[in-house]
Protein backbone atom coordinates (compact mmCIF):
# COMPACT_ATOMS: atom_id res chain seq x y z
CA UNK A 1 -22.24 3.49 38.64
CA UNK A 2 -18.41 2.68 38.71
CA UNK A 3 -17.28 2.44 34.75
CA UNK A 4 -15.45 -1.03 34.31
CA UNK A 5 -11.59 -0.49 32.46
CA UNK A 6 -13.03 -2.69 29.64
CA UNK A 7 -15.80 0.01 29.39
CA UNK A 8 -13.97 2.85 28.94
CA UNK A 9 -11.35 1.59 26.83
CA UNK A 10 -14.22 0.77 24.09
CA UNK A 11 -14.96 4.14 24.65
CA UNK A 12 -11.60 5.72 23.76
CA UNK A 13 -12.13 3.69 20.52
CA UNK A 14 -12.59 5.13 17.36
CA UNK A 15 -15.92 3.91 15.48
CA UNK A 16 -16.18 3.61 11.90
CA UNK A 17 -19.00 2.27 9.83
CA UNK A 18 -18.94 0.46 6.70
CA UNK A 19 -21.51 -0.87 4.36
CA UNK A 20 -19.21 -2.30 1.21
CA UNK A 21 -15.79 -3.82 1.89
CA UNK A 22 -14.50 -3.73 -1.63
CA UNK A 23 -16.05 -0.25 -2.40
CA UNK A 24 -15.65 1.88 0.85
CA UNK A 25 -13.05 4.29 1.11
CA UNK A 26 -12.02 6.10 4.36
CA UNK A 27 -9.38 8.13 3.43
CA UNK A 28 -10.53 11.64 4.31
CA UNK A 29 -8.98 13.16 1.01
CA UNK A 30 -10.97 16.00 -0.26
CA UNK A 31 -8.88 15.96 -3.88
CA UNK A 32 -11.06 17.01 -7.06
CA UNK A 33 -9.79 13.80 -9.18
CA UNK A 34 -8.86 14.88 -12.35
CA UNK A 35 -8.19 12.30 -15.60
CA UNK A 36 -4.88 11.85 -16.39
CA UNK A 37 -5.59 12.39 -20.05
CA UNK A 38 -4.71 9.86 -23.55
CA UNK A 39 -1.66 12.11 -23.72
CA UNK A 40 -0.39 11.09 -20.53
CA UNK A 41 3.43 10.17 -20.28
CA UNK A 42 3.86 7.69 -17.71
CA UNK A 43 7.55 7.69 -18.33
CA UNK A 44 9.30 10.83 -19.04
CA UNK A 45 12.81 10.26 -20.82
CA UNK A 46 14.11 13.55 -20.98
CA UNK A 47 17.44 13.56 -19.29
CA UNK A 48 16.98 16.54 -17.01
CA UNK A 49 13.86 15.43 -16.07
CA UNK A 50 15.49 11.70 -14.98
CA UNK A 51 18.54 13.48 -13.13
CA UNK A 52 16.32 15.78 -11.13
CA UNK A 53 13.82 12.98 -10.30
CA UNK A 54 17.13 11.19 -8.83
CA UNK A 55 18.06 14.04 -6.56
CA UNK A 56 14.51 14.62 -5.29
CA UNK A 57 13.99 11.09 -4.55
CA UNK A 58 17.19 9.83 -2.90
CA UNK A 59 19.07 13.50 -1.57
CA UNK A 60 15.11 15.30 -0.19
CA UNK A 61 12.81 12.76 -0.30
CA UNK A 62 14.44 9.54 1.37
CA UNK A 63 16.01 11.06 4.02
CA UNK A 64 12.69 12.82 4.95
CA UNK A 65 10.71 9.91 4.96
CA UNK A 66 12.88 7.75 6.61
CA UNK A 67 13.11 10.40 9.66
CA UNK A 68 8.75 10.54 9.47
CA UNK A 69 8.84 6.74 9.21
CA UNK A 70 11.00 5.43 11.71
CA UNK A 71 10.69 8.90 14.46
CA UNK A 72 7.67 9.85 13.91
CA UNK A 73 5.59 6.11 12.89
CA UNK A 74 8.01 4.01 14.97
CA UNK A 75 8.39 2.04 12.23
CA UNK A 76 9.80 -1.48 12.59
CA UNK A 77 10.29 -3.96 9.88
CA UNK A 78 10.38 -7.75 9.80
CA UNK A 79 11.72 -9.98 7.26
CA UNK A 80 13.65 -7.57 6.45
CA UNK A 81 16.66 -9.98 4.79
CA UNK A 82 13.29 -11.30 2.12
CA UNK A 83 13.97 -8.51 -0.51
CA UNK A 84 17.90 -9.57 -0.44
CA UNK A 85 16.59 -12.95 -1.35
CA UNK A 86 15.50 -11.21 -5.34
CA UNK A 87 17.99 -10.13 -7.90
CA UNK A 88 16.61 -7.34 -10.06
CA UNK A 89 13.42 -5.68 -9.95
CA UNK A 90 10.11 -7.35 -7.90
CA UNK A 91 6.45 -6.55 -7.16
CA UNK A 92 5.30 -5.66 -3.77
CA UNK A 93 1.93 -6.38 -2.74
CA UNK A 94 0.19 -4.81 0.69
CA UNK A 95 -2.64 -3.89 2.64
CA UNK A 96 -3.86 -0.52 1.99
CA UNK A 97 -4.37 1.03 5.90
CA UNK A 98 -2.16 4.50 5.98
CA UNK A 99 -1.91 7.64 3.61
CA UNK A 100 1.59 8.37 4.75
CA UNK A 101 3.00 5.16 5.29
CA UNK A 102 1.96 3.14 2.47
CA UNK A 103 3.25 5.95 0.82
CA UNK A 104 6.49 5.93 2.17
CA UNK A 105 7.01 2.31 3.42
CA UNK A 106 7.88 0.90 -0.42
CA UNK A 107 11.03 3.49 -0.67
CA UNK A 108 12.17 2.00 2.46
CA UNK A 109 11.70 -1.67 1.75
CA UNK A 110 12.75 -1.47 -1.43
CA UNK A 111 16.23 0.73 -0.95
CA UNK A 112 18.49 1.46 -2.65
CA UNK A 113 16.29 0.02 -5.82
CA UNK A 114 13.79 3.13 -6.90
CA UNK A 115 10.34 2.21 -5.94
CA UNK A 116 7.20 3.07 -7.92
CA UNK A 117 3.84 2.55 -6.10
CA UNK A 118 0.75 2.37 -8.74
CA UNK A 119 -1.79 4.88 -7.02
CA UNK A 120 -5.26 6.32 -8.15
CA UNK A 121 -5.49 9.85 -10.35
CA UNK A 122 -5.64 11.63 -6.77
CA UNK A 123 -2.36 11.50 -6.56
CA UNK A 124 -1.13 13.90 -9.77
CA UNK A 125 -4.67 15.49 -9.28
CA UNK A 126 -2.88 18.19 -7.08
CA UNK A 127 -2.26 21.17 -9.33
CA UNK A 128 1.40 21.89 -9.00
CA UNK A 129 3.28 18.98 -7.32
CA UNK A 130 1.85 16.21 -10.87
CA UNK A 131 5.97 16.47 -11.36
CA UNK A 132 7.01 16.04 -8.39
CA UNK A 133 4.97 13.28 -7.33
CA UNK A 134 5.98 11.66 -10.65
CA UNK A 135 9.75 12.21 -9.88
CA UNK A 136 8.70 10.15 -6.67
CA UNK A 137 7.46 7.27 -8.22
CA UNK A 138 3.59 7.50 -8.83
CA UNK A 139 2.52 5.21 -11.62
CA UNK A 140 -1.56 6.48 -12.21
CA UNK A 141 -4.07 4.27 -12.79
CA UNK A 142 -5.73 5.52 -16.38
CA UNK A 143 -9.84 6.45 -16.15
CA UNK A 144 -9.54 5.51 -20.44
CA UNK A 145 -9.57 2.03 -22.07
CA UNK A 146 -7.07 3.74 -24.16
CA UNK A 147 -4.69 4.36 -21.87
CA UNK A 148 -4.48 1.10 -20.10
CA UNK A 149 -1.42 -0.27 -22.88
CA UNK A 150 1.00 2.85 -22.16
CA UNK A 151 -0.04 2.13 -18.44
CA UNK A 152 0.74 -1.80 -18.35
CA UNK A 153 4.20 -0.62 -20.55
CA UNK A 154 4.98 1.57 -17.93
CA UNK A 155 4.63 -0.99 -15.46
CA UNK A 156 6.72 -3.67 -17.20
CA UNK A 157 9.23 -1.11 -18.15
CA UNK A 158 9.86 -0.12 -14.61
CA UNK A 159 10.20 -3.83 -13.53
CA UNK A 160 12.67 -4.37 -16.41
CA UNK A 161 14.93 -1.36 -14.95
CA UNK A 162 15.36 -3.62 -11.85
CA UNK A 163 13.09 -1.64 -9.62
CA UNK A 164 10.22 -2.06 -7.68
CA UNK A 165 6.60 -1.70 -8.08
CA UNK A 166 4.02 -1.81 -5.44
CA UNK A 167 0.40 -2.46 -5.47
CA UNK A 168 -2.50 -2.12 -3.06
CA UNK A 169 -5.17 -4.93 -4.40
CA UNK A 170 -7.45 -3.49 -1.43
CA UNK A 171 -7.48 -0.18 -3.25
CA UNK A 172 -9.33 1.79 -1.16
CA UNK A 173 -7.99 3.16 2.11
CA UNK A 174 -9.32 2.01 6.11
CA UNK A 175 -7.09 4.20 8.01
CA UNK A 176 -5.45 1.31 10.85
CA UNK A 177 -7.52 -1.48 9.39
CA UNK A 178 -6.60 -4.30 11.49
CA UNK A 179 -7.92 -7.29 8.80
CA UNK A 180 -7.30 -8.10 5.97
CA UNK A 181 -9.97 -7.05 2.82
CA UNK A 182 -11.37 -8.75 0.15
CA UNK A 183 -9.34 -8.31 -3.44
CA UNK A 184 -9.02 -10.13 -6.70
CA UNK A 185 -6.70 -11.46 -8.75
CA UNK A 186 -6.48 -8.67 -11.88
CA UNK A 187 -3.45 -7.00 -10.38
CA UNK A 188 -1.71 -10.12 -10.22
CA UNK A 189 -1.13 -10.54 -13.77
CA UNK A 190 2.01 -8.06 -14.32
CA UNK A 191 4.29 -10.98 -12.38
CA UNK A 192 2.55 -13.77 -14.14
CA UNK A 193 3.12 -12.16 -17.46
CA UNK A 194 6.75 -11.09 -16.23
CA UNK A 195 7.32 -14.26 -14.26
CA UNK A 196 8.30 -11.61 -11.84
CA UNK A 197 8.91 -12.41 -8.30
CA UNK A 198 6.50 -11.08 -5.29
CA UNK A 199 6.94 -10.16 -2.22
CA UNK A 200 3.90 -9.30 0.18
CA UNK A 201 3.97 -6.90 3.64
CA UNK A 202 1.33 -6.43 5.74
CA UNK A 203 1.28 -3.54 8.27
CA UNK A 204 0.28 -3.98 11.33
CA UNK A 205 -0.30 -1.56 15.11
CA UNK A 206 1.59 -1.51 18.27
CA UNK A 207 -0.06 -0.05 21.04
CA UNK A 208 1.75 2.89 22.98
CA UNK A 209 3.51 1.94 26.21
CA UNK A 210 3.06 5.55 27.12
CA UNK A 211 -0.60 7.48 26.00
CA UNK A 212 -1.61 4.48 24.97
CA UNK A 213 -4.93 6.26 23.29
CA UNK A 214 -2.36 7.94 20.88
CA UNK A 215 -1.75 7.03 17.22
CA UNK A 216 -0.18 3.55 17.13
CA UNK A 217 3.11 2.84 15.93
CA UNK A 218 3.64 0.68 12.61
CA UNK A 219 4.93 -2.80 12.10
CA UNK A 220 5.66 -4.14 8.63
CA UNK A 221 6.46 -7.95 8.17
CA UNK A 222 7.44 -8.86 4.93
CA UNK A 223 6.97 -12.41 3.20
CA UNK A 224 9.71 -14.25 1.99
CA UNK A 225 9.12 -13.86 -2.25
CA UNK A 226 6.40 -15.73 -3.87
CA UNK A 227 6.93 -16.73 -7.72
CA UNK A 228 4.30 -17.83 -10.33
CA UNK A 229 4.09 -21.35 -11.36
CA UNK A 230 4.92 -21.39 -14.94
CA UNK A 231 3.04 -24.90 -15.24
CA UNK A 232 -0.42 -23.06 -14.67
CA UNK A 233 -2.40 -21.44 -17.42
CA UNK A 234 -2.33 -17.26 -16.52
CA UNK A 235 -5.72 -17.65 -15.09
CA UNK A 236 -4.35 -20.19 -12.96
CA UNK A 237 -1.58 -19.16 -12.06
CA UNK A 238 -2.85 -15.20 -11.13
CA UNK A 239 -5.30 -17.13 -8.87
CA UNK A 240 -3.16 -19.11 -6.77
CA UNK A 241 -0.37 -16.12 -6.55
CA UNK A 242 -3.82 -14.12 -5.14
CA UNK A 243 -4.01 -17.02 -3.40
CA UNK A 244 -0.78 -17.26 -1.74
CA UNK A 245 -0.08 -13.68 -0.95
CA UNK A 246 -3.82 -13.23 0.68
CA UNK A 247 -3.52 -16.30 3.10
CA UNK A 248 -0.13 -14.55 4.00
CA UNK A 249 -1.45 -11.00 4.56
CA UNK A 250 -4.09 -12.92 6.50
CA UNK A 251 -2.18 -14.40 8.76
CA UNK A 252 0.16 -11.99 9.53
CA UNK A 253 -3.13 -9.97 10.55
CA UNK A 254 -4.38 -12.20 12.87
CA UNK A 255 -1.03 -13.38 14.50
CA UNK A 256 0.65 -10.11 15.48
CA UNK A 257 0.12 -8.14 18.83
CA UNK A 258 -2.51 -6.19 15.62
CA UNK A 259 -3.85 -3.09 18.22
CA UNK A 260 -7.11 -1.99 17.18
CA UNK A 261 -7.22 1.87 17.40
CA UNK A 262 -10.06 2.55 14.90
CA UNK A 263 -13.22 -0.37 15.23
CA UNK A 264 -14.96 -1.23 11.76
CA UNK A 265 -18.52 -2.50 11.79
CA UNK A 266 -20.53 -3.44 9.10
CA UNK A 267 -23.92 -1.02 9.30
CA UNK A 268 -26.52 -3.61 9.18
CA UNK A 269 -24.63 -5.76 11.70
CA UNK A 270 -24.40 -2.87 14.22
CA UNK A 271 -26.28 -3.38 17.10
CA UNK A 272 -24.00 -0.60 19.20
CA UNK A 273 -26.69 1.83 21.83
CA UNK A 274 -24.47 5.38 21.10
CA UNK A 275 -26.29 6.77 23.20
CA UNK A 276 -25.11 4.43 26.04
């Protein structure tokens, strides 16, 4: 029996399976995560150090993720003229769908400001490249209670040098993710204590015109900024800047051309034959 077209493209689909939205990660690292330590030095003011870290990120690294980016992610963004709407330093908040892009995409957005993306303990878990990845602008998220001050200074500090910090409130990775997850407000409080200004992106998948079953290319549409409302208590007010950004990132999802290349399905809701 003849295979309908709508048949065989479900076919060509990746399948993934899922069983905790907030908890699930499908990132595919295999990275021993080690703890940062409680002598940890999120900002390193030696003055070597700093002038390396400037030549690594904007002479190497920009140009080489700006080529992998645009040539090899087709990357397009929208909104573009939001982040000239901000004087000094911002937040960024995304969706959390690519290793490489979300990654890179900050850098880009946020140029020629240095952009710091706050990132689990995988990331300077890598013996070897902690220094680099540092110079790149990796702020770790602390395992200790202890270390959570020097952390939030770190933060603050980096927003007061009129750059730009980036957060993933999904947290875990779902490699081309097409929705939008579930996320709280805790990570909203740096802006509400800063009465920082936000800006959100979502990325979203073009199909290929040509081999359509390969990797889709990127969009990113950024929001215009977003500002706590001082009138609100900080409960309040983190809330309705969750609020705000999420029904953004939401939409977005739902009204772009979004191509589906991996398909998500709860376990218990699966009623897929894969043997059929």
């Amino acid at each position: 029996m003849k295979q309908s077209k709508s048949s065989k493209r479900k076919q060509d689909k990746r399948i993934v399976y899922y069983t905790d939205e907030l908890n699930d990660d499908f990132a595919g690292t295999d990275i021993k995560t080690c703890d940062i330590g409680d002598d940890f030095k999120f900002i390193n003011k030696n003055p070597l150090w700093r002038a390396a870290a400037a030549v690594v990120y904007y002479l190497i690294a920009f140009p080489i993720v700006w080529l992998i980016s645009y040539i090899g992610y087709g990357l397009r963004i929208k909104n573009r003229r939001a982040v000239r709407k901000v004087r000094g330093g911002y937040f960024l908040y995304a969706n959390h769908t690519q290793m490489l892009t979300d990654a890179f995409a900050p850098s880009i957005i946020s140029f020629p400001k240095r952009a710091h993306v706050v990132a689990n303990p995988d990331a300077v878990s890598i013996k070897g490249i902690r220094q680099l990845v540092m110079m790149l602008g990796v702020i770790p998220l602390p395992a200790s209670l202890k270390m959570m001050r020097p952390f939030r200074d770190a933060v603050e500090a980096r927003y007061g040098q009129n750059r730009t910090v980036t957060i993933y409130p999904e947290a875990h990775i779902w490699p081309y993710y097409t929705g939008i997850r579930p996320f709280g407000a805790a990570s909203f409080a740096y802006p509400v204590r800063l009465n920082a200004p936000c800006i959100a992106y979502v990325t979203t998948y073009r199909r290929r015109k040509i081999f359509k079953n390969a990797r889709p290319l990127v969009t990113i549409t950024l929001s215009d900024p977003f500002y706590p409302d001082p009138t609100l208590t900080e409960r309040e007010a983190k809330q309705k800047l969750r609020d705000e950004i999420y029904d953004f990132m939401c939409a977005v999802a739902k009204s772009e051309d979004n191509y589906s290349y991996i398909t998500y399905i709860r376990k218990e809701d699966s009623t897929l034959d894969l043997a059929g």
